[in-house]
PDB file of N, CA and C in Angstrom:
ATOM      1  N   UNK A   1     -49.469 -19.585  -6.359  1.00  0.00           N
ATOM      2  CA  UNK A   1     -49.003 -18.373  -7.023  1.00  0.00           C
ATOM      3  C   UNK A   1     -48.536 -17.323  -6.031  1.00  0.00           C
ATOM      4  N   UNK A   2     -49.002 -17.310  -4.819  1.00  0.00           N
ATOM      5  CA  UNK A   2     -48.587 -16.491  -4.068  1.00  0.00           C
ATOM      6  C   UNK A   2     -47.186 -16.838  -3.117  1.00  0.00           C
ATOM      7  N   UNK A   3     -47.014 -18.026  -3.562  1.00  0.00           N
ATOM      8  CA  UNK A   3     -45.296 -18.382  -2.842  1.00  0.00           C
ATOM      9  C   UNK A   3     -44.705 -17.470  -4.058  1.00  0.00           C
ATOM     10  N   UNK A   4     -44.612 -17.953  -5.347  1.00  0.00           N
ATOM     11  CA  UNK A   4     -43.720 -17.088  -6.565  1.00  0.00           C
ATOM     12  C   UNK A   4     -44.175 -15.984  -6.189  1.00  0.00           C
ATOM     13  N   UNK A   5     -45.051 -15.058  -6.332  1.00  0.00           N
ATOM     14  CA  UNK A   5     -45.036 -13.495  -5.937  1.00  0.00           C
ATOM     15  C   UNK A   5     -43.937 -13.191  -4.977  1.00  0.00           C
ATOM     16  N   UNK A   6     -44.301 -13.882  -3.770  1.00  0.00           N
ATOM     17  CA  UNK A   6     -43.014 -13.651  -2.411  1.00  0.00           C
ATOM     18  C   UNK A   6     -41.947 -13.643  -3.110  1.00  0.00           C
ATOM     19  N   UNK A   7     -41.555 -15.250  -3.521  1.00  0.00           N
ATOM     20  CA  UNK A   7     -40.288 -15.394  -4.406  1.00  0.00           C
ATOM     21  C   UNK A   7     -39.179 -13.979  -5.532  1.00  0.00           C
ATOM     22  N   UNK A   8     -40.527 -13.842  -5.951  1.00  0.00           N
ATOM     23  CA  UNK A   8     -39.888 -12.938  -6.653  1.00  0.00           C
ATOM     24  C   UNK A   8     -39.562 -11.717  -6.653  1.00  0.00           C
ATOM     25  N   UNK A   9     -40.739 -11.383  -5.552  1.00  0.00           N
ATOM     26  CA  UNK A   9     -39.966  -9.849  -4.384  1.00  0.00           C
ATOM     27  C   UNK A   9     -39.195  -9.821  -4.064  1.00  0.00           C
ATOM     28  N   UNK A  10     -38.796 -11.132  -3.388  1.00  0.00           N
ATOM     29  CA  UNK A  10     -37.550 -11.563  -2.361  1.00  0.00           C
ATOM     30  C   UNK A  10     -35.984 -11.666  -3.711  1.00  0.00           C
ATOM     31  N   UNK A  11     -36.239 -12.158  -4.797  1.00  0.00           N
ATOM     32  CA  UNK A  11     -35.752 -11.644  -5.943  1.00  0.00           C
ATOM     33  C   UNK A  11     -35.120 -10.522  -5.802  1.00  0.00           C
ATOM     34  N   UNK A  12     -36.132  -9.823  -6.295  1.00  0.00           N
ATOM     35  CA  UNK A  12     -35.931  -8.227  -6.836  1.00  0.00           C
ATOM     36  C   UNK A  12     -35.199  -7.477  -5.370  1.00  0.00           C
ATOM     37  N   UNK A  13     -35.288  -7.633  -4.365  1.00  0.00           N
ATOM     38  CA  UNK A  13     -34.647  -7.280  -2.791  1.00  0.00           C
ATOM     39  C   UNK A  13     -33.336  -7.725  -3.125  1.00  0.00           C
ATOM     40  N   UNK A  14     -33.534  -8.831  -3.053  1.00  0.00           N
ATOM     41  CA  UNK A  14     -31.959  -9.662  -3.540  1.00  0.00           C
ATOM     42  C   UNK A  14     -30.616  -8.667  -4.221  1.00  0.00           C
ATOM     43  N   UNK A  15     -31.315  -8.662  -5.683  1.00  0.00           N
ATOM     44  CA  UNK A  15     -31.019  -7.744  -6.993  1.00  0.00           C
ATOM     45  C   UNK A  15     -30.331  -6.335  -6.375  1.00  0.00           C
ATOM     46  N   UNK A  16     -31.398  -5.846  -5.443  1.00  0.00           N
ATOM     47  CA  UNK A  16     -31.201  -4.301  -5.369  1.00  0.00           C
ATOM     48  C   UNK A  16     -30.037  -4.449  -4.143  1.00  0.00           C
ATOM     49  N   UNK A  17     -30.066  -5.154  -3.452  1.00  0.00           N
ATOM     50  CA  UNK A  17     -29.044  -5.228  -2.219  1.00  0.00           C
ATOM     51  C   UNK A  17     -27.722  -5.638  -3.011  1.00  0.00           C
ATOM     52  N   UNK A  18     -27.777  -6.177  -3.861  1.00  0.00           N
ATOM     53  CA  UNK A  18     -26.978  -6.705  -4.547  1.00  0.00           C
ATOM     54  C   UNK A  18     -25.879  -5.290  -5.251  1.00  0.00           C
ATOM     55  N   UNK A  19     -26.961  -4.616  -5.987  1.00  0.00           N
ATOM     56  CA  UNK A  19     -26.388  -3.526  -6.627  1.00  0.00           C
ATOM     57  C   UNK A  19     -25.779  -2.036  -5.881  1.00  0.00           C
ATOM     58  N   UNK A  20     -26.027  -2.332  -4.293  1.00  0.00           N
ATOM     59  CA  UNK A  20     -25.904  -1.548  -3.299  1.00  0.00           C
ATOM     60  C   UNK A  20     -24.437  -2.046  -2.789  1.00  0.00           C
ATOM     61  N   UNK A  21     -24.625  -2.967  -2.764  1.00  0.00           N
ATOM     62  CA  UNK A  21     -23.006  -3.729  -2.827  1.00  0.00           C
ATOM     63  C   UNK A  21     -21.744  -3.499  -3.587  1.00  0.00           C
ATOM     64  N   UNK A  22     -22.579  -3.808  -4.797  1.00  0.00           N
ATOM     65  CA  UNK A  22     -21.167  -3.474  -5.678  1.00  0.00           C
ATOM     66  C   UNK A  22     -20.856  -1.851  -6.013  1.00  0.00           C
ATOM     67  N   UNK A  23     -21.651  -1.054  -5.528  1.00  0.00           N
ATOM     68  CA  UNK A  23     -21.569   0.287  -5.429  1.00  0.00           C
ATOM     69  C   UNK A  23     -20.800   0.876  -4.282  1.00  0.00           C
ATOM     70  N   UNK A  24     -20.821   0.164  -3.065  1.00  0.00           N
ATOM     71  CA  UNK A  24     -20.054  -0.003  -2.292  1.00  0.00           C
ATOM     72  C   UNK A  24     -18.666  -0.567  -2.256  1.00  0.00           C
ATOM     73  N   UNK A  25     -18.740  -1.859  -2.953  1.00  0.00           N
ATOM     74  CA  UNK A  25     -17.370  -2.058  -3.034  1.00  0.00           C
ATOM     75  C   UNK A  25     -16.496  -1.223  -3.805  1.00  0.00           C
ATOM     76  N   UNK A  26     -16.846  -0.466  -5.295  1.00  0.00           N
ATOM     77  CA  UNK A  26     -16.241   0.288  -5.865  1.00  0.00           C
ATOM     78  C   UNK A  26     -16.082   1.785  -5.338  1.00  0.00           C
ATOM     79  N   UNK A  27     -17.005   1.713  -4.127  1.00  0.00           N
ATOM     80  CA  UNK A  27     -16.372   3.166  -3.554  1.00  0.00           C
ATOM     81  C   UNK A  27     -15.323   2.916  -2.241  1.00  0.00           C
ATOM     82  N   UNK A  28     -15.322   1.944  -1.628  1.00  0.00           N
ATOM     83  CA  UNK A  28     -14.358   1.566  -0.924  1.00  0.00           C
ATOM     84  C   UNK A  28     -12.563   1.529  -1.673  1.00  0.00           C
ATOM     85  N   UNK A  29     -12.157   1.465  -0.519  1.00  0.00           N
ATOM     86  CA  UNK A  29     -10.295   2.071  -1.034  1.00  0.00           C
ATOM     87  C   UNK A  29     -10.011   0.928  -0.347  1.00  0.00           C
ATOM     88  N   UNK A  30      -8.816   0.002  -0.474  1.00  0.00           N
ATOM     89  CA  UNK A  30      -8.329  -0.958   0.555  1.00  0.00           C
ATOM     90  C   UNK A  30      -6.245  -0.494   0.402  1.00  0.00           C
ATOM     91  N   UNK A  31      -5.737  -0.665   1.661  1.00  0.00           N
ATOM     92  CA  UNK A  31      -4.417  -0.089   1.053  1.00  0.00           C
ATOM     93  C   UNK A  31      -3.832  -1.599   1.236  1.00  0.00           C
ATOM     94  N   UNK A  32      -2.686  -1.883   0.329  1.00  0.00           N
ATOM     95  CA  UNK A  32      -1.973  -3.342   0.528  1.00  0.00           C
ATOM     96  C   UNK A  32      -0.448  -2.660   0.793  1.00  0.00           C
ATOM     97  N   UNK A  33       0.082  -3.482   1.769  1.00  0.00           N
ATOM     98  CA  UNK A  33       1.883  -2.758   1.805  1.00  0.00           C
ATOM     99  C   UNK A  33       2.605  -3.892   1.789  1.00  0.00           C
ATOM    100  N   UNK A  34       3.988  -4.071   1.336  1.00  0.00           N
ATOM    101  CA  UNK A  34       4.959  -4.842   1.419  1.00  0.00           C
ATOM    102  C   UNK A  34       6.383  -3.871   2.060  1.00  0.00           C
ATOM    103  N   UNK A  35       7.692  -4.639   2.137  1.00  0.00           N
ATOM    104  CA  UNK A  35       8.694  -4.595   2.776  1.00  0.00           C
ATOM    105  C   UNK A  35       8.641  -3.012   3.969  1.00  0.00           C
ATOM    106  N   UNK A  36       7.855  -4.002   4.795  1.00  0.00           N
ATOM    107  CA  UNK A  36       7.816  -3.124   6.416  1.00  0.00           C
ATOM    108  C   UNK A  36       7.262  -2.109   5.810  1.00  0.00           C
ATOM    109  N   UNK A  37       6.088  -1.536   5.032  1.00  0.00           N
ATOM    110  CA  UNK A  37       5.716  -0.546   4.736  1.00  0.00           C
ATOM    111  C   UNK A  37       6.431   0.548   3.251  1.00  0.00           C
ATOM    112  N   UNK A  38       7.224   0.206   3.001  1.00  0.00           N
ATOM    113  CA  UNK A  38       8.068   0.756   2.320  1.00  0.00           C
ATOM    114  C   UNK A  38       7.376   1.033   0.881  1.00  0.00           C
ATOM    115  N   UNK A  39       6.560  -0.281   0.752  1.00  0.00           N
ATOM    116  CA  UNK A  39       5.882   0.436  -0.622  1.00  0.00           C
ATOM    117  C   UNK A  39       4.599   0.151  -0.445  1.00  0.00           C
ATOM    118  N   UNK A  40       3.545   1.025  -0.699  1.00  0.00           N
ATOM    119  CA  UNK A  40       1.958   1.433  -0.291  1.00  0.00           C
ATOM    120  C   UNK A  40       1.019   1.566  -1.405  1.00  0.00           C
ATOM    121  N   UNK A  41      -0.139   0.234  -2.019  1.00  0.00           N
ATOM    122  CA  UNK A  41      -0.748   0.954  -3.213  1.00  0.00           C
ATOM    123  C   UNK A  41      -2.289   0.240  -2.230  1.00  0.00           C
ATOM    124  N   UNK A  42      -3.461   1.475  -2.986  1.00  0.00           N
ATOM    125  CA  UNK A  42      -4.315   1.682  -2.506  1.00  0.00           C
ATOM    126  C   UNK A  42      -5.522   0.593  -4.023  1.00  0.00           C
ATOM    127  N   UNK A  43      -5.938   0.044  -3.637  1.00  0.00           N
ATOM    128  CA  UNK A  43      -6.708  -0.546  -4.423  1.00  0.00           C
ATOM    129  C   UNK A  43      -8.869  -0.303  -4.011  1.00  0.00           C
ATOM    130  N   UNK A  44      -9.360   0.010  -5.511  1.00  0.00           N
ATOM    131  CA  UNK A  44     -10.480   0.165  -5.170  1.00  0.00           C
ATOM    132  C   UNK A  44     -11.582  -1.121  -4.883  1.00  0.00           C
ATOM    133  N   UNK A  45     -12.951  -0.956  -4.689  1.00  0.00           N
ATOM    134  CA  UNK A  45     -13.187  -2.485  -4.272  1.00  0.00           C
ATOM    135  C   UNK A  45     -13.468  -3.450  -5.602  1.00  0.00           C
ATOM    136  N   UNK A  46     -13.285  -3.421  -6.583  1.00  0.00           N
ATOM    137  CA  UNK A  46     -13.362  -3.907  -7.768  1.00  0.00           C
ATOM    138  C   UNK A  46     -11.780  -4.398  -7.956  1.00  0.00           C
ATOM    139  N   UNK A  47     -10.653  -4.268  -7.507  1.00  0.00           N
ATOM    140  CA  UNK A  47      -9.098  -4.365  -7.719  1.00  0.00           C
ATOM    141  C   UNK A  47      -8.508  -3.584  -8.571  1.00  0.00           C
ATOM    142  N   UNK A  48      -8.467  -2.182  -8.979  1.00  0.00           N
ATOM    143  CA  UNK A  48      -8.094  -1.446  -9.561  1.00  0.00           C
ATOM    144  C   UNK A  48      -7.269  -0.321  -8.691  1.00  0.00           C
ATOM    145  N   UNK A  49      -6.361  -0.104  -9.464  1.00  0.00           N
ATOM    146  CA  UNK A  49      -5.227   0.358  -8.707  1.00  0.00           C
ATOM    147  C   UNK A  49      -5.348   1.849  -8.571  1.00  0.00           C
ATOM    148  N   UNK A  50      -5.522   2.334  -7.273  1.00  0.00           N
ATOM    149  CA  UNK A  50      -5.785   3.818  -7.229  1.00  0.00           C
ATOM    150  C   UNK A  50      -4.859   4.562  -6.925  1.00  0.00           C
ATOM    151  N   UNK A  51      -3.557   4.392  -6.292  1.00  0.00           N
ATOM    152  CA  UNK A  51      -2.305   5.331  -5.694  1.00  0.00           C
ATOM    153  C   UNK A  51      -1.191   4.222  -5.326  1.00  0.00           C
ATOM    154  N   UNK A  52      -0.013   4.766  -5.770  1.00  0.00           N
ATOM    155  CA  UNK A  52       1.644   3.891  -5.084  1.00  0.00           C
ATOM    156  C   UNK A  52       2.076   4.834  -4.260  1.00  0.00           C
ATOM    157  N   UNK A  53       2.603   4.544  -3.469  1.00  0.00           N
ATOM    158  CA  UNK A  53       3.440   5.296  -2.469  1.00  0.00           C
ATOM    159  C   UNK A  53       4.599   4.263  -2.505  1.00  0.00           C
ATOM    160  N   UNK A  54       5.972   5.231  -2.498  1.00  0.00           N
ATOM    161  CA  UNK A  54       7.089   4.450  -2.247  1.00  0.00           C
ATOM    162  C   UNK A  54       7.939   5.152  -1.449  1.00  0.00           C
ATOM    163  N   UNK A  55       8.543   4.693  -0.700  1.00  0.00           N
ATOM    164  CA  UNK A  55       9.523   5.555   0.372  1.00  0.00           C
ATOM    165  C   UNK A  55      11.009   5.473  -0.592  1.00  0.00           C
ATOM    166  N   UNK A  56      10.950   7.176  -0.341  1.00  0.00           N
ATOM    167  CA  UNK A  56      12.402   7.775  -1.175  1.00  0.00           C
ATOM    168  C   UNK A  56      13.281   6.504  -1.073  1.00  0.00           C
ATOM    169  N   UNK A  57      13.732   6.011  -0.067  1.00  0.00           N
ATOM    170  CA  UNK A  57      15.082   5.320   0.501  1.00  0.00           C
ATOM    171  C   UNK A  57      15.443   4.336  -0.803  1.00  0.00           C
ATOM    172  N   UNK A  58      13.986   3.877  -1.571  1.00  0.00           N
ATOM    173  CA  UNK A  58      13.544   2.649  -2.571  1.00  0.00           C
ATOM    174  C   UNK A  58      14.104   3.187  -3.780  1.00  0.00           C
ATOM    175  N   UNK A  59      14.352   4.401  -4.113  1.00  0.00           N
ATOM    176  CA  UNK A  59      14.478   4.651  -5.233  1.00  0.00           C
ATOM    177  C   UNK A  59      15.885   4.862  -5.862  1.00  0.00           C
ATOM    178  N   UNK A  60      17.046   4.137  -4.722  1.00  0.00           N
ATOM    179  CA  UNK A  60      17.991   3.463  -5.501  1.00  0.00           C
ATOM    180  C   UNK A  60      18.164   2.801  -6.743  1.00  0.00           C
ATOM    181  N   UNK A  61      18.607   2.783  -7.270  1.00  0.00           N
ATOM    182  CA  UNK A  61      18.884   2.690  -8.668  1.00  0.00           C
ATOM    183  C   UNK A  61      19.420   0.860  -8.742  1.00  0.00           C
ATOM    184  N   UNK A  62      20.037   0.780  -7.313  1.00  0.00           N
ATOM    185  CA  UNK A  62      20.521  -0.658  -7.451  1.00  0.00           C
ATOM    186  C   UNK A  62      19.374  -1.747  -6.626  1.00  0.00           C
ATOM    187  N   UNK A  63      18.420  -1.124  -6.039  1.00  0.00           N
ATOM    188  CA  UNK A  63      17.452  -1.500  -5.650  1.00  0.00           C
ATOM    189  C   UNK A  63      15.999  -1.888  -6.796  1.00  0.00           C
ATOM    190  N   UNK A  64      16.493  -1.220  -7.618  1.00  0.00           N
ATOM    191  CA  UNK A  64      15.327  -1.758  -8.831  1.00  0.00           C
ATOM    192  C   UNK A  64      14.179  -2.700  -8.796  1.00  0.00           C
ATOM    193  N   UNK A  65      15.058  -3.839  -9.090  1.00  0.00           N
ATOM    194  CA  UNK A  65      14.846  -5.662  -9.291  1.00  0.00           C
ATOM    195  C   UNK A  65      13.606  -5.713  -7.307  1.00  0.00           C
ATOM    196  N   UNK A  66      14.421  -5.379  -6.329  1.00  0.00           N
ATOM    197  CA  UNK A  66      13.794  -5.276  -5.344  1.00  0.00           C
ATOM    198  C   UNK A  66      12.130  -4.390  -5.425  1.00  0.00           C
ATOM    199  N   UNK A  67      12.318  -3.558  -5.726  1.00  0.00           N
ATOM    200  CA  UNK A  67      10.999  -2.187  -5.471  1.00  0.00           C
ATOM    201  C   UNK A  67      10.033  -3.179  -6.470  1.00  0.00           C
ATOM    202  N   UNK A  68      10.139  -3.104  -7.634  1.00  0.00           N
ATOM    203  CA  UNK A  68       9.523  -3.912  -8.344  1.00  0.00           C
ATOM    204  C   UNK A  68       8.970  -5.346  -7.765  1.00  0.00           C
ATOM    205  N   UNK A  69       9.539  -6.095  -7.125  1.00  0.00           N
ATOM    206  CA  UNK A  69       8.942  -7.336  -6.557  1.00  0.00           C
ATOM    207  C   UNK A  69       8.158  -6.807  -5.210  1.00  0.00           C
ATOM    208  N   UNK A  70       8.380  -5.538  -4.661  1.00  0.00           N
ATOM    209  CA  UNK A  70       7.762  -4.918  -3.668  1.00  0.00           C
ATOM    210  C   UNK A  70       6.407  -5.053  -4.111  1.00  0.00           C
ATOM    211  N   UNK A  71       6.399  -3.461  -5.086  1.00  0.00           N
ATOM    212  CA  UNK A  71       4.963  -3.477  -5.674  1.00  0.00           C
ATOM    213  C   UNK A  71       4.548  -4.951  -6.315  1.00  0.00           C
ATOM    214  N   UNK A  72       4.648  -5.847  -6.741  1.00  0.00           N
ATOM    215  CA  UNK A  72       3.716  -6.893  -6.827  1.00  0.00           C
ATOM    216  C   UNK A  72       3.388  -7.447  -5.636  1.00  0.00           C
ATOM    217  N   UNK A  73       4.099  -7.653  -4.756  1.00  0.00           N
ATOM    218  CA  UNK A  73       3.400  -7.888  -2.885  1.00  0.00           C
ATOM    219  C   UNK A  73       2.986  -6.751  -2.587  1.00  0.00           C
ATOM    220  N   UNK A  74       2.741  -5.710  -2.418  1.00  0.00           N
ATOM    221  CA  UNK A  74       1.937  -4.815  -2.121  1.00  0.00           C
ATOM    222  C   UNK A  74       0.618  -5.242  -2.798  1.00  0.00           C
ATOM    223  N   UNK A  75       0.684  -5.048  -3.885  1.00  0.00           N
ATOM    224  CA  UNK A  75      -0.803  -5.318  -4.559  1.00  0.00           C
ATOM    225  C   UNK A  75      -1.296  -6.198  -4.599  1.00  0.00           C
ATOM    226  N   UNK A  76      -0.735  -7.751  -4.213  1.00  0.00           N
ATOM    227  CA  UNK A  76      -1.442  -8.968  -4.014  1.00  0.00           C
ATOM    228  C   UNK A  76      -2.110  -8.790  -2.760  1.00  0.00           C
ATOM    229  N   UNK A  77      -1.670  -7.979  -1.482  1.00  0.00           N
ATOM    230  CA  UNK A  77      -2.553  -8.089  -0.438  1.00  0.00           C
ATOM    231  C   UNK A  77      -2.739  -6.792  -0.455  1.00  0.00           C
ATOM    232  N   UNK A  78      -3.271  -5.976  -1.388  1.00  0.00           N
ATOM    233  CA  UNK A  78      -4.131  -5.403  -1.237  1.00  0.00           C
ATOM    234  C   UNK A  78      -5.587  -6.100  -2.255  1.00  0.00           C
ATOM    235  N   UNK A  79      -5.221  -6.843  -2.561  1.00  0.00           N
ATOM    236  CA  UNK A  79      -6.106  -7.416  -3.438  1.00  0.00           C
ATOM    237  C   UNK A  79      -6.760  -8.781  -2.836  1.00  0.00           C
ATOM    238  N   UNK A  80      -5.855  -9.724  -1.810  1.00  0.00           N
ATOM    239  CA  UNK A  80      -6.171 -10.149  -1.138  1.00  0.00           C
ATOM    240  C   UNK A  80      -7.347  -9.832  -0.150  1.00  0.00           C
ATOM    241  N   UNK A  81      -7.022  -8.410   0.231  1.00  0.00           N
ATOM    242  CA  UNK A  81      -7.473  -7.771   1.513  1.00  0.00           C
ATOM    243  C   UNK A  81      -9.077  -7.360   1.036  1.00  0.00           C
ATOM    244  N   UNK A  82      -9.318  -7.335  -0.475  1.00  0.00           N
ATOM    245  CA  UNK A  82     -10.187  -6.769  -1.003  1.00  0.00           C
ATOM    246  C   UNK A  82     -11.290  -7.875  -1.216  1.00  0.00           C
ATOM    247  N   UNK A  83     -10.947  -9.301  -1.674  1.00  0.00           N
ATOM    248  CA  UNK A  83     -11.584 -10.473  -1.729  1.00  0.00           C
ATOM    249  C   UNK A  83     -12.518 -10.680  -0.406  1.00  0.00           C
ATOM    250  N   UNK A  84     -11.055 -10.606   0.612  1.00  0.00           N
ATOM    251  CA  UNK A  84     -11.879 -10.926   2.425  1.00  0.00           C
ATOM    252  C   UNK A  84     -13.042  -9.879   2.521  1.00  0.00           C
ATOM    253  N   UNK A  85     -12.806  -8.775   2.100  1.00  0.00           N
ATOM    254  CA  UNK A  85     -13.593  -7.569   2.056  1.00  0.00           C
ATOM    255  C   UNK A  85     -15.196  -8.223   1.583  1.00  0.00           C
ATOM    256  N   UNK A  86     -14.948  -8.404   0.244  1.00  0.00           N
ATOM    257  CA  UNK A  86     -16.150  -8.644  -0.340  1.00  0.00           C
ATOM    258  C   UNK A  86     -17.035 -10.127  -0.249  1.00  0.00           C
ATOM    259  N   UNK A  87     -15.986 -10.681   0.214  1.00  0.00           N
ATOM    260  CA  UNK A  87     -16.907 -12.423   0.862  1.00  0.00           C
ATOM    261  C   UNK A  87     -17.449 -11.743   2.308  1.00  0.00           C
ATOM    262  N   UNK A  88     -16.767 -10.669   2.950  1.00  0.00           N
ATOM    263  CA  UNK A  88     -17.199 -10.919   4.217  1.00  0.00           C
ATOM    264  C   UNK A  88     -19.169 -10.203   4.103  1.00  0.00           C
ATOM    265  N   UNK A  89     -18.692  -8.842   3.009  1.00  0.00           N
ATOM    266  CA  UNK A  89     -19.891  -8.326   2.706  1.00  0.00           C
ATOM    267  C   UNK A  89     -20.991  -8.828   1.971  1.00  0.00           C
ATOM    268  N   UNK A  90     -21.014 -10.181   1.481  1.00  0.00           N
ATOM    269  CA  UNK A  90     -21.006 -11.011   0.678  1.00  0.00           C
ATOM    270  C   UNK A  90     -22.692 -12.159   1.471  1.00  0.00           C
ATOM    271  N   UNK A  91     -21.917 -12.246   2.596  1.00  0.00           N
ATOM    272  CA  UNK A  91     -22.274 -12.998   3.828  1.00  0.00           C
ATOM    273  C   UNK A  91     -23.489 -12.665   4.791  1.00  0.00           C
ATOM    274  N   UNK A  92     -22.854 -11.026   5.093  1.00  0.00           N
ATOM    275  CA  UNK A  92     -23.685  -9.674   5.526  1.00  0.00           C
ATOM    276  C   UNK A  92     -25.180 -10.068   4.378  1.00  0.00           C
ATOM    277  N   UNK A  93     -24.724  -9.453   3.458  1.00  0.00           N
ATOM    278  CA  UNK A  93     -25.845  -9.564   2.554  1.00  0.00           C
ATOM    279  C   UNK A  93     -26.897 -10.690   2.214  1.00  0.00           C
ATOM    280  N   UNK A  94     -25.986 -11.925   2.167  1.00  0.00           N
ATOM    281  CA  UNK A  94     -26.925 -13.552   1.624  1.00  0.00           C
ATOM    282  C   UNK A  94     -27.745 -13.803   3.108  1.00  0.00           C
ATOM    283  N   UNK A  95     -27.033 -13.115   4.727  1.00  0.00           N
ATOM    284  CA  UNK A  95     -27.482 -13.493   5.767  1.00  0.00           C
ATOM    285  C   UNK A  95     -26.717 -15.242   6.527  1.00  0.00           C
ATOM    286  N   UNK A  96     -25.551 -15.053   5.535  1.00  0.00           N
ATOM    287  CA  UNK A  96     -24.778 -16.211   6.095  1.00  0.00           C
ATOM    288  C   UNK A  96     -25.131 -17.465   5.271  1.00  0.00           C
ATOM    289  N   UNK A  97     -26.312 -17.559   4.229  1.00  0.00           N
ATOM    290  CA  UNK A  97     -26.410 -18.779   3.667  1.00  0.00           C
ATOM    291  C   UNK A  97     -25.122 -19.133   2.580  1.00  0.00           C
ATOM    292  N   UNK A  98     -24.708 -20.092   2.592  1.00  0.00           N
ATOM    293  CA  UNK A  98     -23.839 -21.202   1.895  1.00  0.00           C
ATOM    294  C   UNK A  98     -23.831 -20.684   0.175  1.00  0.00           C
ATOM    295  N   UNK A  99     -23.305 -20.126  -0.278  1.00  0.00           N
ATOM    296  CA  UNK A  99     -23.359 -19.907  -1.908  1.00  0.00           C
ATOM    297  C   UNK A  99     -22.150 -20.677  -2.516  1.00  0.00           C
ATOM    298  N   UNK A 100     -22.120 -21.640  -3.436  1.00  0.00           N
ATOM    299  CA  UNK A 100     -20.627 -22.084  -4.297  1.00  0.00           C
ATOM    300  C   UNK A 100     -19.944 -20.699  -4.468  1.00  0.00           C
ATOM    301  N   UNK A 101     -18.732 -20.741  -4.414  1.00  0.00           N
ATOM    302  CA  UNK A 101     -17.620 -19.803  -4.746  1.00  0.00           C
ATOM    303  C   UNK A 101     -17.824 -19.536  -5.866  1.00  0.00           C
ATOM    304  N   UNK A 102     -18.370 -19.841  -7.305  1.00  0.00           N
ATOM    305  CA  UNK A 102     -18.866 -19.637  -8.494  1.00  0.00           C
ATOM    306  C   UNK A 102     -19.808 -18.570  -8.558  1.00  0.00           C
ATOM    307  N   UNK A 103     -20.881 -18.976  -7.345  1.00  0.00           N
ATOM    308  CA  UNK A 103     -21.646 -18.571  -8.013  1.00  0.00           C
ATOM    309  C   UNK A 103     -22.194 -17.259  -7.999  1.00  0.00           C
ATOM    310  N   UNK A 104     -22.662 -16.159  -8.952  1.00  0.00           N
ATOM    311  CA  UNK A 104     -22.830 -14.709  -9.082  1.00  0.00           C
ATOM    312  C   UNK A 104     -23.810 -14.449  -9.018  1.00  0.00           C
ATOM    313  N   UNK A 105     -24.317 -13.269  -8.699  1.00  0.00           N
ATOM    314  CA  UNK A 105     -25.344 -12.608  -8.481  1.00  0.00           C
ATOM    315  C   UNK A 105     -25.144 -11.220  -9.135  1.00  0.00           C
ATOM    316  N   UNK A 106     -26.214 -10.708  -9.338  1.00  0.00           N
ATOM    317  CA  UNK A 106     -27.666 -10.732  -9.836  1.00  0.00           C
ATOM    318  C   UNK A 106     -26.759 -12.403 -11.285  1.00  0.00           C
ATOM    319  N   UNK A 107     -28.316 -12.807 -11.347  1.00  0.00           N
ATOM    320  CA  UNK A 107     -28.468 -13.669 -12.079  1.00  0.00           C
ATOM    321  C   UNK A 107     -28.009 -12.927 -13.627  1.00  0.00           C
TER     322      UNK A 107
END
């Protein structure tokens, strides 16, 4: 009975580091950019979109079709950038042990 006691401290540690995390990731900002900088969106650590920046030059009228395929590469690596983010903190936290890509925490 006293391995499960440990166990389940080590649990509840788990849990709370856990929730320290994702409190963290949602206060973290990550910025993603596409064409040489030209267009800039800031994503929070959950992937939610917090600010666009676009450089005037973009807002040609015949450039449209372009700016538009910008911002979707902008936001894939900022969203990218946000994944590496959270596996790396992920790692930090488990102490490097092996978890399936599935699998979530808190239980």
């Amino acid at each position: 009975m006293k391995n499960l006691a440990g166990l389940m401290k080590q649990a509840q540690q788990m849990q709370a580091k856990m929730q320290e995390l994702q409190a963290k990731l949602e206060a973290m900002e990550i910025e993603g950019s596409a064409g040489a900088g030209m267009v800039r969106l800031t994503l929070n650590g959950k992937g939610e979109l917090r600010r666009v920046w676009i450089d005037p030059k973009l807002a040609d009228p015949n450039e449209m079709e372009m700016l538009q395929d910008l911002l979707v590469a902008a936001h894939a690596d900022a969203k990218q950038k946000i994944e590496q983010r959270a596996g790396e903190e992920m790692q930090n936290l488990t102490g490097g042990l092996k978890l399936p890509p599935d699998f979530k925490l808190p239980f």
